[in-house]
C-alpha atoms as a PDB file:
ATOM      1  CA  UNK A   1       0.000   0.000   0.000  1.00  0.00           C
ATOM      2  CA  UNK A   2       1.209   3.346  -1.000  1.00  0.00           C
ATOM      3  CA  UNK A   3       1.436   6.207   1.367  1.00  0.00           C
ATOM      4  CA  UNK A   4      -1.265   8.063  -0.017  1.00  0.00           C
ATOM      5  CA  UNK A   5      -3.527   5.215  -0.365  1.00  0.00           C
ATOM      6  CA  UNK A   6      -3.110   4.524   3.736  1.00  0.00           C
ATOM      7  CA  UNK A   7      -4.275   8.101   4.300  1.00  0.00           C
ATOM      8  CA  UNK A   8      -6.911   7.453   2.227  1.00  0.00           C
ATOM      9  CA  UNK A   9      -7.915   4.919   4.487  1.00  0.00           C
ATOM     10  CA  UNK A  10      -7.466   6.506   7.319  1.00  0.00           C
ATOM     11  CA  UNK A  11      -9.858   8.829   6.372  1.00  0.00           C
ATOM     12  CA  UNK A  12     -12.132   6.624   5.509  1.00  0.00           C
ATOM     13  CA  UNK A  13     -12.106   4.966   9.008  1.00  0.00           C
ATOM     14  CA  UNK A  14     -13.091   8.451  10.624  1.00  0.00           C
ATOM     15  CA  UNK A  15     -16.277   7.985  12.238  1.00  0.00           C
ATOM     16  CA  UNK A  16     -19.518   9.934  10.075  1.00  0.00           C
ATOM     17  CA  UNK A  17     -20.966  13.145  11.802  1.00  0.00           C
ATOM     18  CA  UNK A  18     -23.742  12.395  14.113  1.00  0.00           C
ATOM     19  CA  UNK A  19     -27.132  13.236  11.886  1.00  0.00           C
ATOM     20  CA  UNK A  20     -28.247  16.435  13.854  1.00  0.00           C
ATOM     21  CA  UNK A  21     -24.695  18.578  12.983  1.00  0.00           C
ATOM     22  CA  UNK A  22     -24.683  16.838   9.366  1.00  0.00           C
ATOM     23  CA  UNK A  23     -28.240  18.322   9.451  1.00  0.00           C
ATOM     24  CA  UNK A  24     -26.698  21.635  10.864  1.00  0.00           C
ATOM     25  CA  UNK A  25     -24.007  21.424   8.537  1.00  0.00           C
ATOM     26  CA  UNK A  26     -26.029  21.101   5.261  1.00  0.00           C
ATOM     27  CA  UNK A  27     -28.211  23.445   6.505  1.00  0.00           C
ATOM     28  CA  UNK A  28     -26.246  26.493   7.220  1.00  0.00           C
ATOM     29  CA  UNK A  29     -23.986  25.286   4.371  1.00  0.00           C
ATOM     30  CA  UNK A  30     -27.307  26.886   1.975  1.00  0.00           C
ATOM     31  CA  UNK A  31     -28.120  30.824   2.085  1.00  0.00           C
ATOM     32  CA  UNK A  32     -31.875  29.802   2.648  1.00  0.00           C
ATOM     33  CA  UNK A  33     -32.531  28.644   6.135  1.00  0.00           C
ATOM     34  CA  UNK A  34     -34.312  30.064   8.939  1.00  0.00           C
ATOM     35  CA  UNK A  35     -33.926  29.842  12.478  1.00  0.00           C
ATOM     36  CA  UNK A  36     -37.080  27.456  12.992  1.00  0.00           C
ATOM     37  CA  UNK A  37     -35.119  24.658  11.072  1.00  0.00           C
ATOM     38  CA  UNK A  38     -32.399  25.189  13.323  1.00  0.00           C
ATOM     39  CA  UNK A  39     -34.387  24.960  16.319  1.00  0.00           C
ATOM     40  CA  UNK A  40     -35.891  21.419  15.059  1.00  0.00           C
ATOM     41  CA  UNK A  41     -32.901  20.056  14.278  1.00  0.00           C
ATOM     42  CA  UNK A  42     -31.414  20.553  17.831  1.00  0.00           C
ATOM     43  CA  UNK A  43     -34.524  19.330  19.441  1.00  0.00           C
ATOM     44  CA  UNK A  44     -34.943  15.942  17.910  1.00  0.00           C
ATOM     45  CA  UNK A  45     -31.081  14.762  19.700  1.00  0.00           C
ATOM     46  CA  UNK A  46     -30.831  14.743  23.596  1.00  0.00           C
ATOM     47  CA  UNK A  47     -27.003  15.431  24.110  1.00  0.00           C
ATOM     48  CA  UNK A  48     -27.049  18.308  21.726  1.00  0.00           C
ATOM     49  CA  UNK A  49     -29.981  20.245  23.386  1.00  0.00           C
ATOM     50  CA  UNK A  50     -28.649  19.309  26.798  1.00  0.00           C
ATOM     51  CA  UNK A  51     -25.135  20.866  25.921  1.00  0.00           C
ATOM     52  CA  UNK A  52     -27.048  23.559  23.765  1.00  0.00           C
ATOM     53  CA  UNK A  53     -28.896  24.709  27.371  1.00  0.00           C
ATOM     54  CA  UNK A  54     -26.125  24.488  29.091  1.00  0.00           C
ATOM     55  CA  UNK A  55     -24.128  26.850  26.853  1.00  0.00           C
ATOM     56  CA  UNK A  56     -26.999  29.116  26.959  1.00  0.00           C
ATOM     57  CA  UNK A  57     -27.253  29.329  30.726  1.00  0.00           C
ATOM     58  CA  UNK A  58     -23.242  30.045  31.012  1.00  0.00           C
ATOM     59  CA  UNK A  59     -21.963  33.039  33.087  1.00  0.00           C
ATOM     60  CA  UNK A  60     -20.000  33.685  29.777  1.00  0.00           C
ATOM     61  CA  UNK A  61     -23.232  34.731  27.936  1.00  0.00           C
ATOM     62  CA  UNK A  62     -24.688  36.502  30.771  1.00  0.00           C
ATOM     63  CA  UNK A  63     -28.388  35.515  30.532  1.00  0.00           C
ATOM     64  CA  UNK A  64     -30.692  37.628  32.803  1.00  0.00           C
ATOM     65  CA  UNK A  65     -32.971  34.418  33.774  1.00  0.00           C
ATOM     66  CA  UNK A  66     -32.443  30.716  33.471  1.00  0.00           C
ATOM     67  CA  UNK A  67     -32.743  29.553  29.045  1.00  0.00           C
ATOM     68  CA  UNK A  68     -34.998  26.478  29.460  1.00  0.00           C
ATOM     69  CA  UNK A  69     -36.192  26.585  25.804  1.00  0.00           C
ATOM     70  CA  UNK A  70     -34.353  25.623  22.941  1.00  0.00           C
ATOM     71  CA  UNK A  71     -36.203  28.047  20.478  1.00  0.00           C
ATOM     72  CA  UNK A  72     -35.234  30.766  23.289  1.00  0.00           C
ATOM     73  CA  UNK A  73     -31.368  28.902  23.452  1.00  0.00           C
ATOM     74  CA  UNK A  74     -30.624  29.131  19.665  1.00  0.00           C
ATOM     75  CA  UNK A  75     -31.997  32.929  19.780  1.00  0.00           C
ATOM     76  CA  UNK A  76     -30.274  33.733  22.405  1.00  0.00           C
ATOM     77  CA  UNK A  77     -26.937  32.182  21.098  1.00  0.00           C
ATOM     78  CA  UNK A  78     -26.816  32.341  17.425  1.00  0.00           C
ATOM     79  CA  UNK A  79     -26.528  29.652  14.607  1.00  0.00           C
ATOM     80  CA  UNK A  80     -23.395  30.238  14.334  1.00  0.00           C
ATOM     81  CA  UNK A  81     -22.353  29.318  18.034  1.00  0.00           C
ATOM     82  CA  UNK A  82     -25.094  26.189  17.954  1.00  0.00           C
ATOM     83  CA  UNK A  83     -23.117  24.608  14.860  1.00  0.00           C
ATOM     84  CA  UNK A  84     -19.943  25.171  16.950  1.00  0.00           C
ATOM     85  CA  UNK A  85     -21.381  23.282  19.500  1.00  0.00           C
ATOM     86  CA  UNK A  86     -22.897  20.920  17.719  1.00  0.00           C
ATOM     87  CA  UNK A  87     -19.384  20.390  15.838  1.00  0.00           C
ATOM     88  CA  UNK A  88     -17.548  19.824  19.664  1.00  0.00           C
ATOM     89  CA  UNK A  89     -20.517  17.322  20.605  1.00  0.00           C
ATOM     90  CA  UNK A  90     -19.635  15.065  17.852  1.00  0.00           C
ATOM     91  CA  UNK A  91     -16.060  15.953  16.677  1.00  0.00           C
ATOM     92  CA  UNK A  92     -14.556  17.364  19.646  1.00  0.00           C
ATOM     93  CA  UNK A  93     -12.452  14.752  20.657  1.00  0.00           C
ATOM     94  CA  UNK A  94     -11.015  14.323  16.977  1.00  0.00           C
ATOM     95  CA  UNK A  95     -10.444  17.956  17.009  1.00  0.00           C
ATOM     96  CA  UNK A  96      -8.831  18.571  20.119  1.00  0.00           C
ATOM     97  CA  UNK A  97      -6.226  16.158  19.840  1.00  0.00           C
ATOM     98  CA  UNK A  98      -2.923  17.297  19.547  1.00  0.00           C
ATOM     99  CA  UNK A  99      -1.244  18.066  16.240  1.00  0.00           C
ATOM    100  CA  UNK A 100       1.765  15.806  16.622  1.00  0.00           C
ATOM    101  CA  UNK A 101       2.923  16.335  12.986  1.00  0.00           C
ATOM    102  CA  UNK A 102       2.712  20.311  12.949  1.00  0.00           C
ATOM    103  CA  UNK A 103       4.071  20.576  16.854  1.00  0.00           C
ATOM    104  CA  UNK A 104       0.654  21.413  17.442  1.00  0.00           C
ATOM    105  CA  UNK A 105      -1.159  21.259  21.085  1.00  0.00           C
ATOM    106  CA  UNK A 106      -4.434  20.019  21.828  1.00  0.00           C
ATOM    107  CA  UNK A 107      -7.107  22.408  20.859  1.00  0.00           C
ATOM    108  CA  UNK A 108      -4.600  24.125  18.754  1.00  0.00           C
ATOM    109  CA  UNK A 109      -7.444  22.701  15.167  1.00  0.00           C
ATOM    110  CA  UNK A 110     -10.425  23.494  17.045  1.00  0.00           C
ATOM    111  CA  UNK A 111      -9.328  26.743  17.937  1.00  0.00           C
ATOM    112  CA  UNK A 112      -7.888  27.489  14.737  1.00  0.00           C
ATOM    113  CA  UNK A 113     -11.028  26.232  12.620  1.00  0.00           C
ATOM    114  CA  UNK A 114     -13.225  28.658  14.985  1.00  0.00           C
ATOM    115  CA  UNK A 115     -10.970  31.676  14.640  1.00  0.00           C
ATOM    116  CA  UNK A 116     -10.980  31.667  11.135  1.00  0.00           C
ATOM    117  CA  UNK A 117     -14.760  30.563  10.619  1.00  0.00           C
ATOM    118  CA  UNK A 118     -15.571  33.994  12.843  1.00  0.00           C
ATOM    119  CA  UNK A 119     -12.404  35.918  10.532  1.00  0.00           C
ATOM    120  CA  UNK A 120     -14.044  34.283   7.297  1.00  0.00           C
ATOM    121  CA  UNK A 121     -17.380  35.968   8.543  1.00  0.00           C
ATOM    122  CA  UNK A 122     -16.347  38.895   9.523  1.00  0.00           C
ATOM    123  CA  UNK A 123     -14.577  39.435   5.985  1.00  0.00           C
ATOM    124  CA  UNK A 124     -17.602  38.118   3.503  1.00  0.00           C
ATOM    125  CA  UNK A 125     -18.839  41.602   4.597  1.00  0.00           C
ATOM    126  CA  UNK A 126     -16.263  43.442   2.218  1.00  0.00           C
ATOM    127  CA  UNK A 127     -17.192  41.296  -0.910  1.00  0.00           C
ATOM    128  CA  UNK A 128     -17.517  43.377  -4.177  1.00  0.00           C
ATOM    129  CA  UNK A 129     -20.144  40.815  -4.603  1.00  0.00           C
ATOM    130  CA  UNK A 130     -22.755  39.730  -2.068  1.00  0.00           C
ATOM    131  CA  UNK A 131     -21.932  36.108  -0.101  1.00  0.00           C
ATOM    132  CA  UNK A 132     -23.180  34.552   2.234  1.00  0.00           C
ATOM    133  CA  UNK A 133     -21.661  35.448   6.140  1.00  0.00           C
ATOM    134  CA  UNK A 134     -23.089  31.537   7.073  1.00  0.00           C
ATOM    135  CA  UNK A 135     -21.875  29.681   4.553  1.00  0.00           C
ATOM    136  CA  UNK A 136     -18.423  31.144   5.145  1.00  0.00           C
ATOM    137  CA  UNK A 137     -18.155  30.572   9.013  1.00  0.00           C
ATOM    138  CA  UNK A 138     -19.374  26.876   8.076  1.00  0.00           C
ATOM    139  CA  UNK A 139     -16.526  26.816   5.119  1.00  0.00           C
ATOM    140  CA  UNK A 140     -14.114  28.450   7.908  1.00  0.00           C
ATOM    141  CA  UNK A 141     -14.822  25.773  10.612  1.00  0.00           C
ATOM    142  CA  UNK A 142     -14.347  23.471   8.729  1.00  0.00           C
ATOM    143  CA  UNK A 143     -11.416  24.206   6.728  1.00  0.00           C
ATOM    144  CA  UNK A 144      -8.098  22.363   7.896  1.00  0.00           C
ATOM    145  CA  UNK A 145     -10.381  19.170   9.039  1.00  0.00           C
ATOM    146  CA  UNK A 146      -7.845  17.093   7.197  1.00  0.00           C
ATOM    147  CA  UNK A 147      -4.977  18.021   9.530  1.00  0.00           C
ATOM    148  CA  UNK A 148      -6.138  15.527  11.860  1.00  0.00           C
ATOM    149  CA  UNK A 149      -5.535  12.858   9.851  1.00  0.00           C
ATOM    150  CA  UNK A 150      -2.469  13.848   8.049  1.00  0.00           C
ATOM    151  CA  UNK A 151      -0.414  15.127  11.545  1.00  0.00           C
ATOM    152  CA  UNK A 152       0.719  11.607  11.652  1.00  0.00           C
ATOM    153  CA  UNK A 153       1.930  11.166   8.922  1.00  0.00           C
ATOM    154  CA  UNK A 154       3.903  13.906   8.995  1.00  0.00           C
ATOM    155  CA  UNK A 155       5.293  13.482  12.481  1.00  0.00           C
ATOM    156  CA  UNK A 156       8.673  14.176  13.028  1.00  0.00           C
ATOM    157  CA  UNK A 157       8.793  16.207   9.454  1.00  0.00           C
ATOM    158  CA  UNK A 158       8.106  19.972  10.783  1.00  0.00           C
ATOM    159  CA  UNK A 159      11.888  20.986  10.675  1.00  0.00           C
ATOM    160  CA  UNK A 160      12.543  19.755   7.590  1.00  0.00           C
ATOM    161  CA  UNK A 161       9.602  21.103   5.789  1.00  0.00           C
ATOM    162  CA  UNK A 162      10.643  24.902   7.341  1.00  0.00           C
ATOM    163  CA  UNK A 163      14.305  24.879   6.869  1.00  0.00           C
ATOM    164  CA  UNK A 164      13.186  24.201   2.661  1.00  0.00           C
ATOM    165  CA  UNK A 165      10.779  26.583   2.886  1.00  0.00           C
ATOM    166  CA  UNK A 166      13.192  28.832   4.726  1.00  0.00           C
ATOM    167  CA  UNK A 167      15.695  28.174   2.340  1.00  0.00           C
ATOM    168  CA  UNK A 168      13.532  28.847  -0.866  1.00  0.00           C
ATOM    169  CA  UNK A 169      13.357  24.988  -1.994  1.00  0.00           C
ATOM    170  CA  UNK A 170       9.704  24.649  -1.104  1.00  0.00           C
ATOM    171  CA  UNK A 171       7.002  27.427  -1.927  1.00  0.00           C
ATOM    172  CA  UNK A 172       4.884  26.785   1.337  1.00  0.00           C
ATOM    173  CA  UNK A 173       3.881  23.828   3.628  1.00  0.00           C
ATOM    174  CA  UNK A 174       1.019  22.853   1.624  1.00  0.00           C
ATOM    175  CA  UNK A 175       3.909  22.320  -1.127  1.00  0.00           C
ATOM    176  CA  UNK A 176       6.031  20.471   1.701  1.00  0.00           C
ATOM    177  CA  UNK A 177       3.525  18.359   3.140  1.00  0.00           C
ATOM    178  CA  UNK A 178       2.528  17.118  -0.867  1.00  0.00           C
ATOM    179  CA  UNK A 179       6.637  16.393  -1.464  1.00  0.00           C
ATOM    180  CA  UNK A 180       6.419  13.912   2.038  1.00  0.00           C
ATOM    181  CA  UNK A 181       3.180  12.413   1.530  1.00  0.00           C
ATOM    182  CA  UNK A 182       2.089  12.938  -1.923  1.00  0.00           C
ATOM    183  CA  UNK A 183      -1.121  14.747  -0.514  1.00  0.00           C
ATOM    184  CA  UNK A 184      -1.759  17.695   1.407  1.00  0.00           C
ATOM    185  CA  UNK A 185      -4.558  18.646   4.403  1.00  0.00           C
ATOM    186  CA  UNK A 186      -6.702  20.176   2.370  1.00  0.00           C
ATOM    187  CA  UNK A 187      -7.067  17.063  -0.204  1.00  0.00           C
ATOM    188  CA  UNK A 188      -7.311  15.347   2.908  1.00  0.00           C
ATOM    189  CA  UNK A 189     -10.156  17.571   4.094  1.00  0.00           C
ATOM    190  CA  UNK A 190     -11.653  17.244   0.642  1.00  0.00           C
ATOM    191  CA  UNK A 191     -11.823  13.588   0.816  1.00  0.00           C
ATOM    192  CA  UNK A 192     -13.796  13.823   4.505  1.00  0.00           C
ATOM    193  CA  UNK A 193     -15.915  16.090   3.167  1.00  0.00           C
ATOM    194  CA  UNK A 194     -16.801  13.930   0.405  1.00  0.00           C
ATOM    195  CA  UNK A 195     -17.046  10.690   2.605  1.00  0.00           C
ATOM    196  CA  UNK A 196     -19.561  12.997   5.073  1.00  0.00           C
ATOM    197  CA  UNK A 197     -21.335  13.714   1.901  1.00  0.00           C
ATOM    198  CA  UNK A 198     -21.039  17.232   2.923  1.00  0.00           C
ATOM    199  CA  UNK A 199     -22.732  20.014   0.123  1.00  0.00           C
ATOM    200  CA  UNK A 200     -21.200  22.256  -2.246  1.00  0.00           C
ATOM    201  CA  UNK A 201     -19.752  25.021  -1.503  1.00  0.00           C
ATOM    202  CA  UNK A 202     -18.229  23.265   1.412  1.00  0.00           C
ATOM    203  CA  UNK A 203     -15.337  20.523  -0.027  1.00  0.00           C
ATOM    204  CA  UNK A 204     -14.760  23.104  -2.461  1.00  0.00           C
ATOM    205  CA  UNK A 205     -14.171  25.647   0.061  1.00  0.00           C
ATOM    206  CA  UNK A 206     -11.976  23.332   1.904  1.00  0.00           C
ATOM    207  CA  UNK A 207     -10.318  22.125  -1.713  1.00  0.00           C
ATOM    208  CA  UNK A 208      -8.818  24.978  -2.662  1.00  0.00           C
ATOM    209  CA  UNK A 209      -8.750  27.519   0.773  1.00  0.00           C
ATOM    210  CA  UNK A 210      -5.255  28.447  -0.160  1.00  0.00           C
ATOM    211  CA  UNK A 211      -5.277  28.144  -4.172  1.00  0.00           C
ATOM    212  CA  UNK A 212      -8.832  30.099  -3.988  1.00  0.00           C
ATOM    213  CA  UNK A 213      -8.063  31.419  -7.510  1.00  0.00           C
ATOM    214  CA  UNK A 214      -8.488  27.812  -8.752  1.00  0.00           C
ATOM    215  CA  UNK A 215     -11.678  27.229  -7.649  1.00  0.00           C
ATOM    216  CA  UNK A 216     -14.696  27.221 -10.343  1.00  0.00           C
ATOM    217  CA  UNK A 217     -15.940  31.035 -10.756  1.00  0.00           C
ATOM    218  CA  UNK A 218     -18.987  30.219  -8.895  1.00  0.00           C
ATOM    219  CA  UNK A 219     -17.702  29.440  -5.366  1.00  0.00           C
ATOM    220  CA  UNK A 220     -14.210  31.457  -5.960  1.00  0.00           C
ATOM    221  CA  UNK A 221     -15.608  34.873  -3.485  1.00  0.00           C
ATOM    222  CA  UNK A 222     -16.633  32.147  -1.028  1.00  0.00           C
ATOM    223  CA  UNK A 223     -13.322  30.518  -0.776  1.00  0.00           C
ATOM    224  CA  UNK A 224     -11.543  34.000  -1.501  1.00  0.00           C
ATOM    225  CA  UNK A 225     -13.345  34.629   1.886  1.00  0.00           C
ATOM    226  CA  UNK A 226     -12.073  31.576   3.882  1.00  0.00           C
ATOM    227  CA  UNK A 227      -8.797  32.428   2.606  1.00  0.00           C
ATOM    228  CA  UNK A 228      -8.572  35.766   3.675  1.00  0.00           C
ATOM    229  CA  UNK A 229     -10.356  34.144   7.618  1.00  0.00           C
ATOM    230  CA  UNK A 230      -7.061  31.645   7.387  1.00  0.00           C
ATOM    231  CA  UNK A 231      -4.584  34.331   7.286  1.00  0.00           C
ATOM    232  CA  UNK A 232      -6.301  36.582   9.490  1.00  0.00           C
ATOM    233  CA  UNK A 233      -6.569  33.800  12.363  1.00  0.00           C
ATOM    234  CA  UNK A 234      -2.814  33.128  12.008  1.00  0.00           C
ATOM    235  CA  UNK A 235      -1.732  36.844  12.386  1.00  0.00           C
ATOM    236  CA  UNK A 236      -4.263  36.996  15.531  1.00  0.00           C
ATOM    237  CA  UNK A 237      -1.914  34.014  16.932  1.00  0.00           C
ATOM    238  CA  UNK A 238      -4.446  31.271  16.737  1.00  0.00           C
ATOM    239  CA  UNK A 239      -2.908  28.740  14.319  1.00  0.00           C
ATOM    240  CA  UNK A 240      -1.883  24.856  14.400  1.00  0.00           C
ATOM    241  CA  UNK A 241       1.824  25.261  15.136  1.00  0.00           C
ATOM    242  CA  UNK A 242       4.553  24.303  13.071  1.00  0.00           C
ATOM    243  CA  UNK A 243       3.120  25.893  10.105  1.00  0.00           C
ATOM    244  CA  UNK A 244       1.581  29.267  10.825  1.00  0.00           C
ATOM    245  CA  UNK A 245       2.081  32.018   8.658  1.00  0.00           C
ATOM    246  CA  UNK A 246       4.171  29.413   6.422  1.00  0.00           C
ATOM    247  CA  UNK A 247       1.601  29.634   3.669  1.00  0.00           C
ATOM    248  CA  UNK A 248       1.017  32.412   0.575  1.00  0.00           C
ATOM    249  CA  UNK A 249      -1.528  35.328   0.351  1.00  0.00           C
ATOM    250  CA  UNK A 250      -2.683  35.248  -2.974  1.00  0.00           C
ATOM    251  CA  UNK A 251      -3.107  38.442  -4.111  1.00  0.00           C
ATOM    252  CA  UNK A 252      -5.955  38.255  -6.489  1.00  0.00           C
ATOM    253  CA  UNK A 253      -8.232  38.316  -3.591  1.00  0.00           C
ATOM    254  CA  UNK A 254      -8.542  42.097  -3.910  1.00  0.00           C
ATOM    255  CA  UNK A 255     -10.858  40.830  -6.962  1.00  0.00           C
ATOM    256  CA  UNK A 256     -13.120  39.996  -4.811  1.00  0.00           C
ATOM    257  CA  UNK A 257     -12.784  41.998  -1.661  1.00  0.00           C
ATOM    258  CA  UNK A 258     -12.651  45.659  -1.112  1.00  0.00           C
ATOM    259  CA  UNK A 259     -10.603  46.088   2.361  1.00  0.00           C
ATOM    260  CA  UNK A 260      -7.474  47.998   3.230  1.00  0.00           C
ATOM    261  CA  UNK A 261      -5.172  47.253   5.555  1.00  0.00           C
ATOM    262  CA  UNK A 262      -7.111  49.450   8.019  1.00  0.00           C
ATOM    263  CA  UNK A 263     -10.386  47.623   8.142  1.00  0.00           C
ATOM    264  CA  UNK A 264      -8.053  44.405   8.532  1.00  0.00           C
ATOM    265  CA  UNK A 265      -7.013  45.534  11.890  1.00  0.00           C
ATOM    266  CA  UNK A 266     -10.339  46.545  12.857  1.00  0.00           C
ATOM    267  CA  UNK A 267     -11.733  43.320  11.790  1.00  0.00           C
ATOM    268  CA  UNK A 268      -8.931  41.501  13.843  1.00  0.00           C
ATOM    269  CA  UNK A 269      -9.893  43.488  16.592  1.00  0.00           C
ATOM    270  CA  UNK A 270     -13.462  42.145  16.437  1.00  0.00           C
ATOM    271  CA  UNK A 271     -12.676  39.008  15.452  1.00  0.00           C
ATOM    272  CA  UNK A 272     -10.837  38.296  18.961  1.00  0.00           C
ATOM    273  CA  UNK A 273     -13.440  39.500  21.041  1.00  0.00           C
ATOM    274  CA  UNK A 274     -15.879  36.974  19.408  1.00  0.00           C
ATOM    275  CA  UNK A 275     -13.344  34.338  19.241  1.00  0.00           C
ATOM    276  CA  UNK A 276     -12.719  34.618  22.752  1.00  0.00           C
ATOM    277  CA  UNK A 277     -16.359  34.996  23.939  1.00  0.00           C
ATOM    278  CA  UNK A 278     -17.214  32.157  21.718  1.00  0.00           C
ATOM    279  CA  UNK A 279     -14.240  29.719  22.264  1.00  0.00           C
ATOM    280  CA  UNK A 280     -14.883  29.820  26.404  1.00  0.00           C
ATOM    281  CA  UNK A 281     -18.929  29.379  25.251  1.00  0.00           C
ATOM    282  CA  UNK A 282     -18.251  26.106  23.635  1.00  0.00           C
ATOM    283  CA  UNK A 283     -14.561  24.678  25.108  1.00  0.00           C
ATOM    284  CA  UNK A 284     -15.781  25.169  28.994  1.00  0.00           C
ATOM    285  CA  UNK A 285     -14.410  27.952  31.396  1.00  0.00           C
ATOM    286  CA  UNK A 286     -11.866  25.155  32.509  1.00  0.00           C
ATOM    287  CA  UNK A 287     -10.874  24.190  28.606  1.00  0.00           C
ATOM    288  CA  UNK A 288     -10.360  28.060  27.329  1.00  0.00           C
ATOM    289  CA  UNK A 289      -8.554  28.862  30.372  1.00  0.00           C
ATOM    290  CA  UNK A 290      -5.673  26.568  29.266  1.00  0.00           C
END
């Protein structure tokens, strides 16, 4: 068996999303949902509407009474932070695991994936053409999924992969981790997202997050968008470890977006006081304070 063919299995062995946050997935994946379907979706499974109350009623979010309703929960919380949770219900063990191959530490993905889903948000705003703000925090959360599977494969390899990039004989690590493996994380992603049966835009997104420009016209703004989050997480010091910041801006995104280097710091700004509100919300007091 090849290399490339036994992370191919591997990612076929990863366990399917539990059918409430596929549901969530698909469904916030598409600009046309409303809040009812949401609400539905949580109530029909027990551990996600106990964990979904129990987010709501956190000191974190401040809640004036006790939330006892789920309609009044996913309200009060957001879509956005109810597919996070829903995400850490059935993933976060997966998630949180540390990074061996990119010196990563545990929670170092999960943390990452949220930054830039709130960053890929917070950017869709400047589009020259209208997108859709949920479809890019799904695309953002979910965008370096296949670094889970491919940190093992790759353990031991960090050094190596800088020192060429450092030394101008690889372009980036996406280039470094293809010359080890044959593959890189987000064909690995890809490949999940295609086992989950996940909906376009969403493998694309994760496809082609750092070679946006070769994405089909249609979704290109969307993953312009998740790009942009990537980056923007990184420089706010939430990445994976080895390989932050090791990767290319393409500059075409200015196609796409109209933002100066201005608005980027404001929207860093707000980005970390969401990320921070959101990542104790979801991790746990205990968790975030780590």
């Amino acid at each position: 068996m090849t290399l490339q063919s036994e992370i191919l299995a591997k990612v076929r062995e990863i366990p399917p999303l539990s059918a409430s946050a596929s549901e969530l997935v698909t469904l916030m994946g598409r600009e046309d949902h409303d809040l009812r379907s949401i609400v539905r979706i949580v109530e029909c499974d027990a551990a996600l509407t106990a964990r979904v109350l129990r987010v709501a009623n956190s000191p974190v979010f401040g809640s004036r009474g006790p939330v006892s309703s789920i309609s009044r929960a996913v309200s009060y919380l957001g879509e956005k932070t109810i597919l996070g949770v829903a995400l850490d219900v059935c993933m976060g063990p997966f998630l949180r695991r540390p990074l061996d191959g990119y010196e990563g530490e545990s929670n170092a993905l999960w943390e990452h994936n949220l930054r830039t889903a709130i960053a890929s948000r917070e950017v869709s705003r400047f589009a020259r053409e209208p997108i859709s703000e949920d479809v890019a925090f799904t695309g953002g959360i979910l965008h370096d999924i296949g670094k889970a599977v491919l940190s093992e494969f790759l353990y031991g390899s960090a050094g190596d992969i800088i020192a060429k990039i450092d030394a101008g004989q690889t372009a980036d690590y996406v280039s470094g981790e293809r010359e080890l493996t044959g593959l890189d994380h987000s064909v690995v992603g890809y490949e999940m997202a295609r086992s989950w049966k996940l909906a376009s835009p969403l493998p694309e997104i994760i496809r082609f997050h750092h070679i946006p420009r070769e994405a089909a016209e249609g979704v290109r703004g969307m993953v312009y968008a998740v790009h942009l989050g990537d980056i923007i997480a990184m420089l706010g010091g939430t990445g994976t470890g080895s390989d932050d910041l090791k990767y290319r801006q393409d500059a075409a995104f200015s196609d796409y977006f109209q933002i100066s280097h201005t608005q980027i710091e404001r929207t860093m700004l707000a980005v970390e006081m969401e990320f921070q509100k959101t990542r104790s919300s979801i991790l746990g007091r205990e968790d975030a304070a780590q």
